[in-house]
C-alpha atoms as a PDB file:
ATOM      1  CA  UNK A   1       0.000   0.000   0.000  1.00  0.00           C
ATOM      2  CA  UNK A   2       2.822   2.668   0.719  1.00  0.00           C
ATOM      3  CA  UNK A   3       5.526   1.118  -1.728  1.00  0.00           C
ATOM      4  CA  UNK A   4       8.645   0.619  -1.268  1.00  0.00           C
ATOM      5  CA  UNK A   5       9.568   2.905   2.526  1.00  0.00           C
ATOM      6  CA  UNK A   6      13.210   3.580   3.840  1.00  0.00           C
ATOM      7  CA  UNK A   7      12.548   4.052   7.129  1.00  0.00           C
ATOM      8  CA  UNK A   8      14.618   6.246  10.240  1.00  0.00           C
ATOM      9  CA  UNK A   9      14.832   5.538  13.626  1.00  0.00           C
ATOM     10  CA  UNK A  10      12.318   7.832  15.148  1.00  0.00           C
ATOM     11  CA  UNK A  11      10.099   8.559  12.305  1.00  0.00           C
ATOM     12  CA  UNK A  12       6.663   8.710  13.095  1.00  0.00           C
ATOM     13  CA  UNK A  13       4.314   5.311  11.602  1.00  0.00           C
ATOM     14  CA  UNK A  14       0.584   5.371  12.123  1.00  0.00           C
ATOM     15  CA  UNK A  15      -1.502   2.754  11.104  1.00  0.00           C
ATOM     16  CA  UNK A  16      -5.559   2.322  11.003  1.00  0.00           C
ATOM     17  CA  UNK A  17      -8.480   0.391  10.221  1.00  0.00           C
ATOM     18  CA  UNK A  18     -12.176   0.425   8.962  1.00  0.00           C
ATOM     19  CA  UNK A  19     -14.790  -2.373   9.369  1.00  0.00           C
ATOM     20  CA  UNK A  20     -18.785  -2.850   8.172  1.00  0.00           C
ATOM     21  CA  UNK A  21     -21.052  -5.365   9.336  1.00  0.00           C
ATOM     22  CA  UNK A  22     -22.261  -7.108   5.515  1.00  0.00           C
ATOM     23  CA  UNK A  23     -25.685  -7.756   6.833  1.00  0.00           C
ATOM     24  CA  UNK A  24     -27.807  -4.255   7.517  1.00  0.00           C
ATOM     25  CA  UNK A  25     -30.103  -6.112   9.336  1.00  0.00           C
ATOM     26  CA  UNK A  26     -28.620  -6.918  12.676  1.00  0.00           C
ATOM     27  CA  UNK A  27     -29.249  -6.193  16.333  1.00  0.00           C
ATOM     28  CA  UNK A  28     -26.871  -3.614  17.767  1.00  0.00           C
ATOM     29  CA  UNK A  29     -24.045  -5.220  19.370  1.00  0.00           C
ATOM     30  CA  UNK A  30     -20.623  -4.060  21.311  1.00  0.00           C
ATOM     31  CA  UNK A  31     -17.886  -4.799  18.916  1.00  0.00           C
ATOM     32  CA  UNK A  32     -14.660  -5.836  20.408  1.00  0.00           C
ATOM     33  CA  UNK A  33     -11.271  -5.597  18.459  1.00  0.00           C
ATOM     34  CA  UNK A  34      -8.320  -6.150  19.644  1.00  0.00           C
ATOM     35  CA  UNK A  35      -5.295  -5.042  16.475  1.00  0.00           C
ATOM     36  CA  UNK A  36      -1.866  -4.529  15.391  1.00  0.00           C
ATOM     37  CA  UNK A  37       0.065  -3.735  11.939  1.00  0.00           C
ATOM     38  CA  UNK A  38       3.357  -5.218  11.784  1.00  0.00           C
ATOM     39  CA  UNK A  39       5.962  -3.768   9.046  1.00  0.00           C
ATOM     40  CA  UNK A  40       9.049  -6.127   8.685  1.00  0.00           C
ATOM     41  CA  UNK A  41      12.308  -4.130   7.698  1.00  0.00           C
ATOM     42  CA  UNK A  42      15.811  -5.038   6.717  1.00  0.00           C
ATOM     43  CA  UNK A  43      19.130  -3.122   7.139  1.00  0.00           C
ATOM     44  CA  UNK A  44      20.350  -2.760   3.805  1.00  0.00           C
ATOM     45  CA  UNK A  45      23.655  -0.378   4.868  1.00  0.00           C
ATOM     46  CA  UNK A  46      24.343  -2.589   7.685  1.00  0.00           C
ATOM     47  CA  UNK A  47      23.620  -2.215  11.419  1.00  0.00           C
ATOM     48  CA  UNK A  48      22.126  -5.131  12.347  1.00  0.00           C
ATOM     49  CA  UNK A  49      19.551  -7.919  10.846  1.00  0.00           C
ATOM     50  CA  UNK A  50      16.748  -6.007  10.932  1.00  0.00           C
ATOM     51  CA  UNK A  51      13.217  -6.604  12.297  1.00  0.00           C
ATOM     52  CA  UNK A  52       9.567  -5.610  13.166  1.00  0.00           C
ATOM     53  CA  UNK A  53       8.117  -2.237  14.036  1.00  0.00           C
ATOM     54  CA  UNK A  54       4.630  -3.085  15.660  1.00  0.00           C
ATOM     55  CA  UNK A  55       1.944  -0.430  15.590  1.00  0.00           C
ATOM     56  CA  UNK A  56      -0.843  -1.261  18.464  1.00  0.00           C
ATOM     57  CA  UNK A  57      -3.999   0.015  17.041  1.00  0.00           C
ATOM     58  CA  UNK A  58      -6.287   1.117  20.275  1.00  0.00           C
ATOM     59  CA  UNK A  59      -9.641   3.685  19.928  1.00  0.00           C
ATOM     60  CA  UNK A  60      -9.293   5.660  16.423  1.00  0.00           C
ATOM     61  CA  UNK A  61      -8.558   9.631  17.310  1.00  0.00           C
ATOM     62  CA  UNK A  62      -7.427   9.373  20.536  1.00  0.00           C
ATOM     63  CA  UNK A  63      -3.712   7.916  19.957  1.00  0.00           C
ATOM     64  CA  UNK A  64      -3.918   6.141  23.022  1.00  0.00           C
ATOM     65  CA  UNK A  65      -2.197   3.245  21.414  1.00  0.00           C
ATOM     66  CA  UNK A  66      -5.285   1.053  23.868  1.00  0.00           C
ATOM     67  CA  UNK A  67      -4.481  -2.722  23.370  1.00  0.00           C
ATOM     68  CA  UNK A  68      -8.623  -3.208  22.946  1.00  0.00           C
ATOM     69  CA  UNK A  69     -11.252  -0.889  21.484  1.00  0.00           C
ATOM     70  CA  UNK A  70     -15.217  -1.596  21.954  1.00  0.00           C
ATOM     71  CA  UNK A  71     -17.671   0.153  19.471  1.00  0.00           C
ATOM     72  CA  UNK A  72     -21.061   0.133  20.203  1.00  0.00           C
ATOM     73  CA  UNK A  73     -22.377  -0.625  16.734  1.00  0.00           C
ATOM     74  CA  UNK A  74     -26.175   0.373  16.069  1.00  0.00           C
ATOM     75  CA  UNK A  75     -28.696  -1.852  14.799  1.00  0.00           C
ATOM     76  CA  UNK A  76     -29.088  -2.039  10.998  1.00  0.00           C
ATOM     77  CA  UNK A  77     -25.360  -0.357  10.658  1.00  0.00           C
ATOM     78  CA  UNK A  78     -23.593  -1.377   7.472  1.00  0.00           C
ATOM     79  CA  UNK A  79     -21.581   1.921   7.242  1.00  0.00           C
ATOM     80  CA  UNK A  80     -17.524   1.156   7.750  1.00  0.00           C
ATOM     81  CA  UNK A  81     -16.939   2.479  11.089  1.00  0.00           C
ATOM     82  CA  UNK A  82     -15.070   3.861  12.572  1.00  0.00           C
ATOM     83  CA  UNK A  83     -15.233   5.747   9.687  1.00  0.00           C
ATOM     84  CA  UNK A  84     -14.946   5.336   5.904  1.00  0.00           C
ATOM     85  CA  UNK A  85     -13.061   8.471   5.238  1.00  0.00           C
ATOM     86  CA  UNK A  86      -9.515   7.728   4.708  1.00  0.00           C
ATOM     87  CA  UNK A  87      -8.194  11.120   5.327  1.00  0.00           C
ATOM     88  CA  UNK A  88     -10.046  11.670   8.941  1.00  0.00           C
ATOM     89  CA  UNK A  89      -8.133  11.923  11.661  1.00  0.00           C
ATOM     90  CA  UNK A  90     -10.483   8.840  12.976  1.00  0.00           C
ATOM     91  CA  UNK A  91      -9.140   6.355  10.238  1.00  0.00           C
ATOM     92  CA  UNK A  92      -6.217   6.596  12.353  1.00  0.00           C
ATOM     93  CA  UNK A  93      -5.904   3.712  15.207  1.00  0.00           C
ATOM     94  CA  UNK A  94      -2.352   4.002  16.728  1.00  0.00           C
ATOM     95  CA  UNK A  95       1.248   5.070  15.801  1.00  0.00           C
ATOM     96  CA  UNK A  96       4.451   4.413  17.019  1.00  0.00           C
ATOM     97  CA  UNK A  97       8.198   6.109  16.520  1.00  0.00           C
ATOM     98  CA  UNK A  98      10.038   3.526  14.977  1.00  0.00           C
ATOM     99  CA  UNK A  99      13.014   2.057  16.853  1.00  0.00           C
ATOM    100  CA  UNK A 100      16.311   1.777  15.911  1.00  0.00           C
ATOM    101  CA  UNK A 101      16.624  -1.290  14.440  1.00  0.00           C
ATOM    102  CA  UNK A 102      19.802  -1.195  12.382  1.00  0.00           C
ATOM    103  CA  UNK A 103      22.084   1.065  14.532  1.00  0.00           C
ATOM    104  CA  UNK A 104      21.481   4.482  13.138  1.00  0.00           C
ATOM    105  CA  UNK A 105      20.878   3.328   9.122  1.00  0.00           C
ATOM    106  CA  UNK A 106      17.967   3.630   7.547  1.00  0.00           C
ATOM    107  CA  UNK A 107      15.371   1.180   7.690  1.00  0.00           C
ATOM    108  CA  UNK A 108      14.269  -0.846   4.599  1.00  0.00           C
ATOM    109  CA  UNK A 109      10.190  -1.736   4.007  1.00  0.00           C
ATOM    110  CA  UNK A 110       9.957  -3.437   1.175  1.00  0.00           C
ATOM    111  CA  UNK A 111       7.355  -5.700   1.921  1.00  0.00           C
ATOM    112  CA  UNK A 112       4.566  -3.881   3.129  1.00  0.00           C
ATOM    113  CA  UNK A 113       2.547  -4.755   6.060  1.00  0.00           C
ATOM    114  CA  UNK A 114       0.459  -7.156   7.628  1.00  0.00           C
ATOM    115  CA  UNK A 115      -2.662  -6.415   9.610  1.00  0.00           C
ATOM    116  CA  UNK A 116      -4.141  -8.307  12.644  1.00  0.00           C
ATOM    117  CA  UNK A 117      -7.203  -8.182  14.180  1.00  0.00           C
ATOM    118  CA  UNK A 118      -8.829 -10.521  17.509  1.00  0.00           C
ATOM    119  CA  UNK A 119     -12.729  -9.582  17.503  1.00  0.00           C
ATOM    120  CA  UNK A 120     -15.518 -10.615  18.926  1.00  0.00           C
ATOM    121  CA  UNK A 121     -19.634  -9.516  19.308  1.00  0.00           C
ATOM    122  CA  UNK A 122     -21.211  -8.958  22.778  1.00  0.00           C
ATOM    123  CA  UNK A 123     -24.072  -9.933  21.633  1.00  0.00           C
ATOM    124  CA  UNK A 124     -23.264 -11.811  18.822  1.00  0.00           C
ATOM    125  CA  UNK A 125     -25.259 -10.994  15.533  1.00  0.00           C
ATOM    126  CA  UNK A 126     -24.295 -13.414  12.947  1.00  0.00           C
ATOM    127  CA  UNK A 127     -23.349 -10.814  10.579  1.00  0.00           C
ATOM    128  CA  UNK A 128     -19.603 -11.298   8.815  1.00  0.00           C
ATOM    129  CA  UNK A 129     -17.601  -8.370   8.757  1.00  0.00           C
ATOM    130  CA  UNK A 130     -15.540  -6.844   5.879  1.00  0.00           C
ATOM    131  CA  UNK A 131     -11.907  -4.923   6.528  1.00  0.00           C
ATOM    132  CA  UNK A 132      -9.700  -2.851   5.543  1.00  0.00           C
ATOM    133  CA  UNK A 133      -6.392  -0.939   6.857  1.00  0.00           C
ATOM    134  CA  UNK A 134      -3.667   1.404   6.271  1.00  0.00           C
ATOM    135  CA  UNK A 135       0.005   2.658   7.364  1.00  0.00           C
ATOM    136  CA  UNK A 136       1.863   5.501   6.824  1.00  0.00           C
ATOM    137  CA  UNK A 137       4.823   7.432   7.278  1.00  0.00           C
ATOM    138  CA  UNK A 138       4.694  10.848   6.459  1.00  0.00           C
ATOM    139  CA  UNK A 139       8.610  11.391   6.595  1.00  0.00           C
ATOM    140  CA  UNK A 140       9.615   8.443   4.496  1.00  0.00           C
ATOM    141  CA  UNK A 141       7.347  10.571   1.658  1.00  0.00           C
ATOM    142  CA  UNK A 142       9.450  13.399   2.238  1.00  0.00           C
ATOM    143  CA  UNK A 143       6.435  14.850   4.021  1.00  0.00           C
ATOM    144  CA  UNK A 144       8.307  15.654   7.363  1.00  0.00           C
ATOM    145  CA  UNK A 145       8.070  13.520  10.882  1.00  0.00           C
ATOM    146  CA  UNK A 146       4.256  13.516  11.605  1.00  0.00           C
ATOM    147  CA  UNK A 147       2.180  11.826  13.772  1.00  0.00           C
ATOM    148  CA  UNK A 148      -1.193  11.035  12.038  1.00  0.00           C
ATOM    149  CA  UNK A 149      -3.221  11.192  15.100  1.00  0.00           C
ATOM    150  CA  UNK A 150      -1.733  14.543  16.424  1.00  0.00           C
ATOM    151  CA  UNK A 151      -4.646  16.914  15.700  1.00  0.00           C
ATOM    152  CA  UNK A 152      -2.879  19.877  17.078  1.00  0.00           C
ATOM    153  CA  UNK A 153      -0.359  19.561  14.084  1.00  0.00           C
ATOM    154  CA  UNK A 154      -1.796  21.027  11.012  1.00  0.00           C
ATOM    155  CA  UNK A 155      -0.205  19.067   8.529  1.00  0.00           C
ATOM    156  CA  UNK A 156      -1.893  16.041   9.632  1.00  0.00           C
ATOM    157  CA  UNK A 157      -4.709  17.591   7.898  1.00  0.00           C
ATOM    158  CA  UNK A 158      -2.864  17.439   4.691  1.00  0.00           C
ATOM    159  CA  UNK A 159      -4.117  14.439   2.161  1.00  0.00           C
ATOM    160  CA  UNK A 160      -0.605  14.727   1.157  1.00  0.00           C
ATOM    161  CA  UNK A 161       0.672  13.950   4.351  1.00  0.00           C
ATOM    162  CA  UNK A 162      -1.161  11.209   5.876  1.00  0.00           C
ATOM    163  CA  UNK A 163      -3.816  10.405   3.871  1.00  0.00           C
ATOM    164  CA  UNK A 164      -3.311   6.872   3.036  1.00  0.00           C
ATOM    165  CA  UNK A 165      -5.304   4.669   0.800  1.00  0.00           C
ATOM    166  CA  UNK A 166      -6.579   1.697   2.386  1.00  0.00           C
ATOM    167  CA  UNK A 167      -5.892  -2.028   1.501  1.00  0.00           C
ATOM    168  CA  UNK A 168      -8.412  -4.367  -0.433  1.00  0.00           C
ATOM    169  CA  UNK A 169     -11.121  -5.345   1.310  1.00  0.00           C
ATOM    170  CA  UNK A 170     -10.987  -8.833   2.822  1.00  0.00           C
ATOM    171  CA  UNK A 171     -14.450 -10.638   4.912  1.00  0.00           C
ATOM    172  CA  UNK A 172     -13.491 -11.874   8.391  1.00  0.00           C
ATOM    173  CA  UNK A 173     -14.604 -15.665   7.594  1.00  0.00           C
END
């Protein structure tokens, strides 16, 4: 989804989701999700083997980086929530500076990213559930070091920033 990133220690990598219940005709429910987006990265100047920068996704806007968030999904709701509007700041889930995994040189991502989610209804409403997600990092786009969910900086407002187009959209089975 980003193409090909070279990534510094301390840049700033947000990542979020969206979700929508497939049947519109379900009884409203509390809808659990626990999620992460992993990005593997190499060291291609040296510094080290590389590794795995881990972005906790936790309540979108609030960058609490919150291992679990609950959404109190109406009745009837097939819109994605938390929202479908990939340039909101609450598309955003979590971020995370990345560490320094290859002593000082930059970081290679390559590979993209992989998104996982644990969920689970309360009550359940036999409704599947269709995904999506997104990553970014602003500075690796020559966009400076910004943090997604950081409403007070206005270049988070910036499509050309961290807006982010999301991933293909896959059914939880």
């Amino acid at each position: 989804m980003e193409g090909h990133l070279t990534i510094r220690p301390g840049d700033w990598i947000s990542g979020g989701y969206s979700y929508k219940f497939v049947n519109g005709i379900h009884s409203a429910t509390d809808y659990i999700v626990t999620a992460k987006v992993t990005l593997n990265v190499t060291c291609p100047k040296g510094g080290g083997p590389g590794g795995t920068i881990t972005i906790l996704l936790g309540m979108a806007g609030t960058g609490s980086n919150a291992p679990t968030a609950v959404y109190a999904v109406p009745a009837n709701n097939s819109d994605w929530l938390p929202t479908g509007d990939a340039n909101s700041v609450l598309s955003w889930d979590g971020s995370v500076q990345a560490p320094d995994l290859c002593n000082g040189n930059p970081m290679d991502n390559s590979a993209g990213a992989v998104f996982m989610a644990t969920v689970s209804q309360n009550p359940p409403t036999g409704s599947k559930v269709d995904w999506r997600f997104k990553y970014r990092d602003p500075n690796a786009k020559g966009k400076g070091n910004v943090n997604c969910l950081d409403t007070t900086d206005p270049r988070r407002n910036d499509a050309a920033t961290c807006g982010a187009s999301w991933s293909e959209t896959f059914r939880d089975p």
